[in-house]
PDB file of N, CA and C in Angstrom:
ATOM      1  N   UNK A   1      40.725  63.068  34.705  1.00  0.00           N
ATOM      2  CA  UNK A   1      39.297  63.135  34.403  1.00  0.00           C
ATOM      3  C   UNK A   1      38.848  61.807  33.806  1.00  0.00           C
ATOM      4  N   UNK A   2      37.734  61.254  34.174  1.00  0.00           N
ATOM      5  CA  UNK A   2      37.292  59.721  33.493  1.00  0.00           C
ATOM      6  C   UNK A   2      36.682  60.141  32.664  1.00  0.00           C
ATOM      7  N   UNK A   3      36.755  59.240  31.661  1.00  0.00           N
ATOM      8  CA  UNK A   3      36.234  59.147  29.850  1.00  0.00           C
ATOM      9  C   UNK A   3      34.890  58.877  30.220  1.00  0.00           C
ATOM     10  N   UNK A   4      34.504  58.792  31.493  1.00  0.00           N
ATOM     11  CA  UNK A   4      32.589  58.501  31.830  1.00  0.00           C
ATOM     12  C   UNK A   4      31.926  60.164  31.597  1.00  0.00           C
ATOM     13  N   UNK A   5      31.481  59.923  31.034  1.00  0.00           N
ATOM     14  CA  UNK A   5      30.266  61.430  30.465  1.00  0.00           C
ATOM     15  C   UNK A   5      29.498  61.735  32.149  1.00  0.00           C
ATOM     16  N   UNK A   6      29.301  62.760  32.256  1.00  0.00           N
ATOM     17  CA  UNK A   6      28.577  63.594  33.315  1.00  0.00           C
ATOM     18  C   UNK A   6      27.385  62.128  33.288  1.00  0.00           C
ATOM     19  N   UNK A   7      26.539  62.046  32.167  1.00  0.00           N
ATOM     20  CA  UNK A   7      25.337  61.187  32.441  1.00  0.00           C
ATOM     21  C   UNK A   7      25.502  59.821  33.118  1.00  0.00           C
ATOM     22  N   UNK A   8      26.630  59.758  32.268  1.00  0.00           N
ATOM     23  CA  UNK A   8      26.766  58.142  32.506  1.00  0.00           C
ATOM     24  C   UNK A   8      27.197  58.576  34.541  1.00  0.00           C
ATOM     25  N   UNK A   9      27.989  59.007  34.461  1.00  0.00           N
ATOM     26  CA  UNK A   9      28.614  58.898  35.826  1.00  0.00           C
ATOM     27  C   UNK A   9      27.282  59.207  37.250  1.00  0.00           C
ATOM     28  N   UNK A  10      25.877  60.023  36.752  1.00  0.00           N
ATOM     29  CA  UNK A  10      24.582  60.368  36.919  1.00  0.00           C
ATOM     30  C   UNK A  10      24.090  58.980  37.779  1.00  0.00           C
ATOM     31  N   UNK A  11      24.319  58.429  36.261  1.00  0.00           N
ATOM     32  CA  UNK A  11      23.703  57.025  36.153  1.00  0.00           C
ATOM     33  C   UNK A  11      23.819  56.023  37.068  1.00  0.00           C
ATOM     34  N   UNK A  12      25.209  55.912  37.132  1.00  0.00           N
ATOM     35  CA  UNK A  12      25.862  55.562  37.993  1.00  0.00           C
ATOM     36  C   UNK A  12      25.985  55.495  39.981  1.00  0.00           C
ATOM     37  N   UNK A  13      25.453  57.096  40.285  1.00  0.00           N
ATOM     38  CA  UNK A  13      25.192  57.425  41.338  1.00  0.00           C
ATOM     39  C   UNK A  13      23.856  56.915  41.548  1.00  0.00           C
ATOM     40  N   UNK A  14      22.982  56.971  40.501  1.00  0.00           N
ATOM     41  CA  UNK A  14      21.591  56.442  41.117  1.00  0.00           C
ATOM     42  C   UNK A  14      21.210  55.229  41.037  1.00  0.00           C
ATOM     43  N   UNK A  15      21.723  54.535  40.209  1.00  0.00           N
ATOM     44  CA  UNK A  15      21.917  52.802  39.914  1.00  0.00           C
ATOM     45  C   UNK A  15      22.250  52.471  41.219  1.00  0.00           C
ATOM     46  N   UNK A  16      23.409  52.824  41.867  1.00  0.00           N
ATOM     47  CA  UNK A  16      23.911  52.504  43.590  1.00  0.00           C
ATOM     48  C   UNK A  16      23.018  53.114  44.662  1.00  0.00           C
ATOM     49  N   UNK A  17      21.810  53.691  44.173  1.00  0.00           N
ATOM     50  CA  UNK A  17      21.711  54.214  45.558  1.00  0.00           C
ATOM     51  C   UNK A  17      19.810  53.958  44.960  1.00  0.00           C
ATOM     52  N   UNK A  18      19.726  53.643  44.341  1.00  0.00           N
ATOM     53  CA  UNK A  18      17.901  53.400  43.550  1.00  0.00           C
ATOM     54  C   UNK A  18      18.117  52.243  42.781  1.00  0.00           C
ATOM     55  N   UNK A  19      17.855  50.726  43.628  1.00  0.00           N
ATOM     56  CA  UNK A  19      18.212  49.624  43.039  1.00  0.00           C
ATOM     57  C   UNK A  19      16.713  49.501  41.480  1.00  0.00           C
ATOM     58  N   UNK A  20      17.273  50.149  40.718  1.00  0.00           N
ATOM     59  CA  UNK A  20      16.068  49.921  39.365  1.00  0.00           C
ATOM     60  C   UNK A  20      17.274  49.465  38.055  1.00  0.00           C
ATOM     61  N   UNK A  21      16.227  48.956  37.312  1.00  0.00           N
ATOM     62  CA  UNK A  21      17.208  48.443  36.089  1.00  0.00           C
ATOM     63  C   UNK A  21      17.657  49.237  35.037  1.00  0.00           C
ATOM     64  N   UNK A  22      18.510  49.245  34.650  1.00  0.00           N
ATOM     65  CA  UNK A  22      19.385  50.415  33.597  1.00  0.00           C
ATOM     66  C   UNK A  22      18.799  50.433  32.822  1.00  0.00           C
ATOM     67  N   UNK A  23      17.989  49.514  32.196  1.00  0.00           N
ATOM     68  CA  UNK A  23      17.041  50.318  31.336  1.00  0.00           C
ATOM     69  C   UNK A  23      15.457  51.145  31.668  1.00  0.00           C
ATOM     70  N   UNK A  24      15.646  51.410  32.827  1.00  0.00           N
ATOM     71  CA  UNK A  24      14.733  52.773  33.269  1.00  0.00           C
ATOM     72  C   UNK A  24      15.524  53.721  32.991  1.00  0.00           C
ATOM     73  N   UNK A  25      17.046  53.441  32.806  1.00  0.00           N
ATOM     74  CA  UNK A  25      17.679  55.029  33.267  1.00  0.00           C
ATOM     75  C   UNK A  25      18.028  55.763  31.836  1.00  0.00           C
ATOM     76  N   UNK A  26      17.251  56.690  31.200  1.00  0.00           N
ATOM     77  CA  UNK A  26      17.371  57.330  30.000  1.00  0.00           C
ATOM     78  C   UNK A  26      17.073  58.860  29.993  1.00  0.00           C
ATOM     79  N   UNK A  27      17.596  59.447  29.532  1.00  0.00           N
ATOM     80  CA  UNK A  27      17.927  61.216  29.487  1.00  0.00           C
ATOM     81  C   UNK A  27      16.841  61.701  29.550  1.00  0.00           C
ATOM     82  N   UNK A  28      16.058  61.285  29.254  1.00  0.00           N
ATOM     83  CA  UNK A  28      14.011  61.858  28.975  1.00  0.00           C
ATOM     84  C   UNK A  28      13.901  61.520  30.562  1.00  0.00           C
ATOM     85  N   UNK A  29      14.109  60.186  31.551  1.00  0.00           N
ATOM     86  CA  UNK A  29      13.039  59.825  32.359  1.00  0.00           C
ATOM     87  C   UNK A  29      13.520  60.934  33.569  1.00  0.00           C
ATOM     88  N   UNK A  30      12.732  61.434  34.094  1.00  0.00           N
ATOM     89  CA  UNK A  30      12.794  62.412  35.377  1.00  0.00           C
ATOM     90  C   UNK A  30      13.004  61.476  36.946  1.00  0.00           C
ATOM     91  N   UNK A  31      13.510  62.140  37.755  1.00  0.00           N
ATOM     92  CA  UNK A  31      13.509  61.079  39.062  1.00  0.00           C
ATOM     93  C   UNK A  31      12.231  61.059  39.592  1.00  0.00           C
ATOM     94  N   UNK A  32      10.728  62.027  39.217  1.00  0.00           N
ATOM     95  CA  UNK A  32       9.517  61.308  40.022  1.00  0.00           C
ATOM     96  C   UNK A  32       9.316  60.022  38.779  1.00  0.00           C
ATOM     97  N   UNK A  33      10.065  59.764  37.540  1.00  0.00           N
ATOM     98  CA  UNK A  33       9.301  58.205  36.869  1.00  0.00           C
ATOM     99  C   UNK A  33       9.983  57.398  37.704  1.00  0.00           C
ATOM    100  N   UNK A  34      11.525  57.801  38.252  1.00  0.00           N
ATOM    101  CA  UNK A  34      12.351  56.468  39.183  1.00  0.00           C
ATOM    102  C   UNK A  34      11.763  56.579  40.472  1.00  0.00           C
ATOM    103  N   UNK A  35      10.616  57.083  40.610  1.00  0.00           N
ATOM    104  CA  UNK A  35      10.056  57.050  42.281  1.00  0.00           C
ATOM    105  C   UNK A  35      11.184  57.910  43.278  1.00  0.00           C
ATOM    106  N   UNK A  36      12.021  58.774  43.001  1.00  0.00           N
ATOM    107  CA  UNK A  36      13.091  58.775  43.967  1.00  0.00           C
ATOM    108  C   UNK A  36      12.098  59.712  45.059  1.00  0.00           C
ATOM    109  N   UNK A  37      12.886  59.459  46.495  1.00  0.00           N
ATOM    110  CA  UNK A  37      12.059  60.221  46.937  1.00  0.00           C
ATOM    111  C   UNK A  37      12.693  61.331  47.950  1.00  0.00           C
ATOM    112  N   UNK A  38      12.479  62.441  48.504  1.00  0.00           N
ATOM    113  CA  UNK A  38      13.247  63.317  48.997  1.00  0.00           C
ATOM    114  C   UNK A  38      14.060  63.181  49.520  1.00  0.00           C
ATOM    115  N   UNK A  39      14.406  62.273  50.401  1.00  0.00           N
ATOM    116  CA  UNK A  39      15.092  61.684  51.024  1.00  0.00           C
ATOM    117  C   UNK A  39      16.496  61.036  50.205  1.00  0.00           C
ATOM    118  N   UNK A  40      16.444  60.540  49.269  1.00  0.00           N
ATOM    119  CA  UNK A  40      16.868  60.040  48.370  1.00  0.00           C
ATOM    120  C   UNK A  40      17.853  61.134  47.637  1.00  0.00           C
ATOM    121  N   UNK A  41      17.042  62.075  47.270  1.00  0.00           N
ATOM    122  CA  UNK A  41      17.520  63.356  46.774  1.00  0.00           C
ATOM    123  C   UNK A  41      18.495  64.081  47.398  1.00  0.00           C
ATOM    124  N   UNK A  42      18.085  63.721  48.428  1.00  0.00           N
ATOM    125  CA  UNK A  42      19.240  64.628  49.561  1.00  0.00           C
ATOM    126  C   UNK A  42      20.401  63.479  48.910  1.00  0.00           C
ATOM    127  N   UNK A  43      20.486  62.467  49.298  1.00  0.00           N
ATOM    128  CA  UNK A  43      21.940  61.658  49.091  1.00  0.00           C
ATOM    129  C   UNK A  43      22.536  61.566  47.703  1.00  0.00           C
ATOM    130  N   UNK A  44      21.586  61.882  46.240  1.00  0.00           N
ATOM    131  CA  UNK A  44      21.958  62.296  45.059  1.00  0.00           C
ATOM    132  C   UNK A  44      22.641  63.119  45.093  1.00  0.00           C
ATOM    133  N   UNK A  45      22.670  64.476  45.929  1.00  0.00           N
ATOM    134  CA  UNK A  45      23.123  65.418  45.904  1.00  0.00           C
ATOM    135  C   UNK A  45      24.457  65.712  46.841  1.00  0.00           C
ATOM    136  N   UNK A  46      24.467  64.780  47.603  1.00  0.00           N
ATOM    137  CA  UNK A  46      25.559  64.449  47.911  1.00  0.00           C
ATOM    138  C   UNK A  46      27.009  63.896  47.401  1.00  0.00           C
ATOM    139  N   UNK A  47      26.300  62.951  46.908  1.00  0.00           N
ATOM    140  CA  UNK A  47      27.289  61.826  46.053  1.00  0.00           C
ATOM    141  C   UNK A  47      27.301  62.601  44.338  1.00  0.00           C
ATOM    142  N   UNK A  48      26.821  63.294  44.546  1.00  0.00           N
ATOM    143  CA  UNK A  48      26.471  64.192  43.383  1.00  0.00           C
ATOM    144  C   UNK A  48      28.240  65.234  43.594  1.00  0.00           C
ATOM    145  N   UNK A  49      28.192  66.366  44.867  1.00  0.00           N
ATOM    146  CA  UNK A  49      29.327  66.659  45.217  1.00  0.00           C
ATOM    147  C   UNK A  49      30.588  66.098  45.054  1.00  0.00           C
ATOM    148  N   UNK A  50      30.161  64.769  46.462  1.00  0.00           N
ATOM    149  CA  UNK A  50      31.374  64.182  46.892  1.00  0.00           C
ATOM    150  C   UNK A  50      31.899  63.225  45.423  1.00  0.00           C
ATOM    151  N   UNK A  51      31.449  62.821  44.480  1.00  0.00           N
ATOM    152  CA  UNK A  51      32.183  61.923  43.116  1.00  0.00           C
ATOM    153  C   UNK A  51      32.171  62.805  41.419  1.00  0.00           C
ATOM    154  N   UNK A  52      31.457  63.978  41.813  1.00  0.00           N
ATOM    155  CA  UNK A  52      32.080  64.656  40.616  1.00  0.00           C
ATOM    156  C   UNK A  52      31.990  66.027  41.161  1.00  0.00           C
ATOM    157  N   UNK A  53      32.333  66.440  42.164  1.00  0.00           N
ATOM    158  CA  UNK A  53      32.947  68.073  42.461  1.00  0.00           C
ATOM    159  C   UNK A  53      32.458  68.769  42.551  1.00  0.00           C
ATOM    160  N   UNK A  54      30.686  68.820  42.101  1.00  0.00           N
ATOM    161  CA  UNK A  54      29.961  70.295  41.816  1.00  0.00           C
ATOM    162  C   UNK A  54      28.687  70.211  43.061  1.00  0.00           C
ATOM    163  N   UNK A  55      28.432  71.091  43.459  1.00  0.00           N
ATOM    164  CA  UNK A  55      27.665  71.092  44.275  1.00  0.00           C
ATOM    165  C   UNK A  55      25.999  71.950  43.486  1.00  0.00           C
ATOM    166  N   UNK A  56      25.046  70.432  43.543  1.00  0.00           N
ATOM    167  CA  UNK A  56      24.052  70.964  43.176  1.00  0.00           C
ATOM    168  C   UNK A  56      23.172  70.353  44.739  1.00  0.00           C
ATOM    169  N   UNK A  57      22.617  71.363  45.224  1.00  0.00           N
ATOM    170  CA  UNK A  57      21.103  71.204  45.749  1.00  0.00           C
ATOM    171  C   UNK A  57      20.082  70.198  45.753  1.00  0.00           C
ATOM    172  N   UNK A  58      19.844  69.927  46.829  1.00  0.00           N
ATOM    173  CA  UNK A  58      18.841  68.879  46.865  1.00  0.00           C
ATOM    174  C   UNK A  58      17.277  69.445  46.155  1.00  0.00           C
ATOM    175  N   UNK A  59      17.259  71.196  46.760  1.00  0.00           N
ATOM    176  CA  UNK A  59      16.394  71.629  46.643  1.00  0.00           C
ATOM    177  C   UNK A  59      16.041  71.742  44.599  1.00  0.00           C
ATOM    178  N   UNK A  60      17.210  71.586  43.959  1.00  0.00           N
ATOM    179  CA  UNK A  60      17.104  71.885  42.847  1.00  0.00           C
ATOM    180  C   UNK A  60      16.969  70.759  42.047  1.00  0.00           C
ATOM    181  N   UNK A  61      16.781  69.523  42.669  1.00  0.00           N
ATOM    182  CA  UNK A  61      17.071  67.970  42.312  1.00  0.00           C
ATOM    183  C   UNK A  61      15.060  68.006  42.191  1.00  0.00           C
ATOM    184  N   UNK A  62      14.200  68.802  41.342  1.00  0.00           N
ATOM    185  CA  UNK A  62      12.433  68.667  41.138  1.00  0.00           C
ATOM    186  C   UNK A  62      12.849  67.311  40.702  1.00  0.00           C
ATOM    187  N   UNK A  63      11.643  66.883  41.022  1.00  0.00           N
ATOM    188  CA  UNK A  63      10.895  65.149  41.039  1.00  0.00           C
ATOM    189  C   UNK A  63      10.778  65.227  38.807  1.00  0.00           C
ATOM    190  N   UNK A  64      10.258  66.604  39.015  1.00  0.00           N
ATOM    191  CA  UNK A  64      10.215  66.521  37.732  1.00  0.00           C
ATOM    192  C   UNK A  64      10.953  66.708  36.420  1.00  0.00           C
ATOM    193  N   UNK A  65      12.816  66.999  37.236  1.00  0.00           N
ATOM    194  CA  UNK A  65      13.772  67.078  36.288  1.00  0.00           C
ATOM    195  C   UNK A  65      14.291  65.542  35.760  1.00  0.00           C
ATOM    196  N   UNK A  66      14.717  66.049  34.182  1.00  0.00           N
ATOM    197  CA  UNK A  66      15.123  64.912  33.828  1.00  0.00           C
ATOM    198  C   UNK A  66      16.531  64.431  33.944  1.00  0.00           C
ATOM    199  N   UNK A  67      17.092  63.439  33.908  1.00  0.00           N
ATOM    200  CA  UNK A  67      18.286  62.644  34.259  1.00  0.00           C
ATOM    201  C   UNK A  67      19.494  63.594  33.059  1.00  0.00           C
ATOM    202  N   UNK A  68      19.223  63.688  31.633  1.00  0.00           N
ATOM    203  CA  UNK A  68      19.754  64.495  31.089  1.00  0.00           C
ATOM    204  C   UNK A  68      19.693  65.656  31.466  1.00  0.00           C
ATOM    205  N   UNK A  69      18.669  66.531  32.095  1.00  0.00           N
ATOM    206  CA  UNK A  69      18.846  68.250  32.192  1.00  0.00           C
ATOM    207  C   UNK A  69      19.858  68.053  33.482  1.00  0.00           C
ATOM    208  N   UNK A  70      19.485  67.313  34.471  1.00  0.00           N
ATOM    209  CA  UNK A  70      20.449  67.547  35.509  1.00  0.00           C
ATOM    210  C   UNK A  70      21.715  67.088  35.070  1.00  0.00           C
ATOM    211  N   UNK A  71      22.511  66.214  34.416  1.00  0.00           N
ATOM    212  CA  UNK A  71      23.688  66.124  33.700  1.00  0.00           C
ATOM    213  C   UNK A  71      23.917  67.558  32.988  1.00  0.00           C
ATOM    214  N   UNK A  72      23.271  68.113  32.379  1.00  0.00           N
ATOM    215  CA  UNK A  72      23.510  69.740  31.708  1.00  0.00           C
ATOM    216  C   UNK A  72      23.758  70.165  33.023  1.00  0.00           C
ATOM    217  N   UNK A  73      23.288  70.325  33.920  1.00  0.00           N
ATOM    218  CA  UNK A  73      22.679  71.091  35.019  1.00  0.00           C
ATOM    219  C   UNK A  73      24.844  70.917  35.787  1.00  0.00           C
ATOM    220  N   UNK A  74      24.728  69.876  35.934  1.00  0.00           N
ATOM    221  CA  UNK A  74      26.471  69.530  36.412  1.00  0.00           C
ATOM    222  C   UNK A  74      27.397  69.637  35.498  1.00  0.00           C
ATOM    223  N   UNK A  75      27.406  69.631  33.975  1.00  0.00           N
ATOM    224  CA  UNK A  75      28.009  69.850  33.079  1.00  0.00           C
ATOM    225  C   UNK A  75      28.394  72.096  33.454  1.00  0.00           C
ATOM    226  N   UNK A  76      27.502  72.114  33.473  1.00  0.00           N
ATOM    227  CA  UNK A  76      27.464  74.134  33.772  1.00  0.00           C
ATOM    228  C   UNK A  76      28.035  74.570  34.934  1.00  0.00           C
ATOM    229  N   UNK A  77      27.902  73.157  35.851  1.00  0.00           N
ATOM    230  CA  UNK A  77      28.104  73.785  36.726  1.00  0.00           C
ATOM    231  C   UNK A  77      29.870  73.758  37.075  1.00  0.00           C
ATOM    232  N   UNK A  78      30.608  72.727  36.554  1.00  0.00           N
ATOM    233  CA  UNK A  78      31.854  71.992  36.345  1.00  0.00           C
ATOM    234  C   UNK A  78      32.868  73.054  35.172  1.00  0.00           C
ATOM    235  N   UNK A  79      31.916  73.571  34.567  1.00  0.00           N
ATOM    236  CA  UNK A  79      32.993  74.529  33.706  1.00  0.00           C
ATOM    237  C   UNK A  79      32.935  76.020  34.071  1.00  0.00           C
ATOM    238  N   UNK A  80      31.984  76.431  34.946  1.00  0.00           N
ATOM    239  CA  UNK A  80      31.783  77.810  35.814  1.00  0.00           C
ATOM    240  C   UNK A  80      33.059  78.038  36.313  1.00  0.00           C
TER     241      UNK A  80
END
């Protein structure tokens, strides 16, 4: 298991795939403040699966969740 926290590792997936600067990326900001866009979401949720194991939904990836709830959101879903 890597010593990278659910967020950080979050962070990580969208830093590579939503070229914005790390300091946009904070537990409050939601992916409609990073512009992400559905499309986008779909491949969060991918790389979301395929690099930490849990399978969350594109459909459940709202514009208006925040970067921390969805880290809870994979944190719940990883100890289920």
């Amino acid at each position: 298991m890597s010593s990278a926290t659910t967020y950080d590792q979050l962070v990580g997936i969208l830093a590579k795939l939503h070229d914005a600067p790390a300091e946009r990326f904070t537990p409050e900001v939601t992916f409609a403040d990073l512009d992400v866009d559905s499309l986008t979401m779909v491949e969060v949720s991918i790389r979301i699966e395929r690099d930490l194991g849990v399978t969350v939904h594109d459909s459940e990836l709202r514009p208006t969740l925040t970067l921390g709830s969805t880290a809870e959101l994979i944190d719940a879903r990883q100890t289920a």
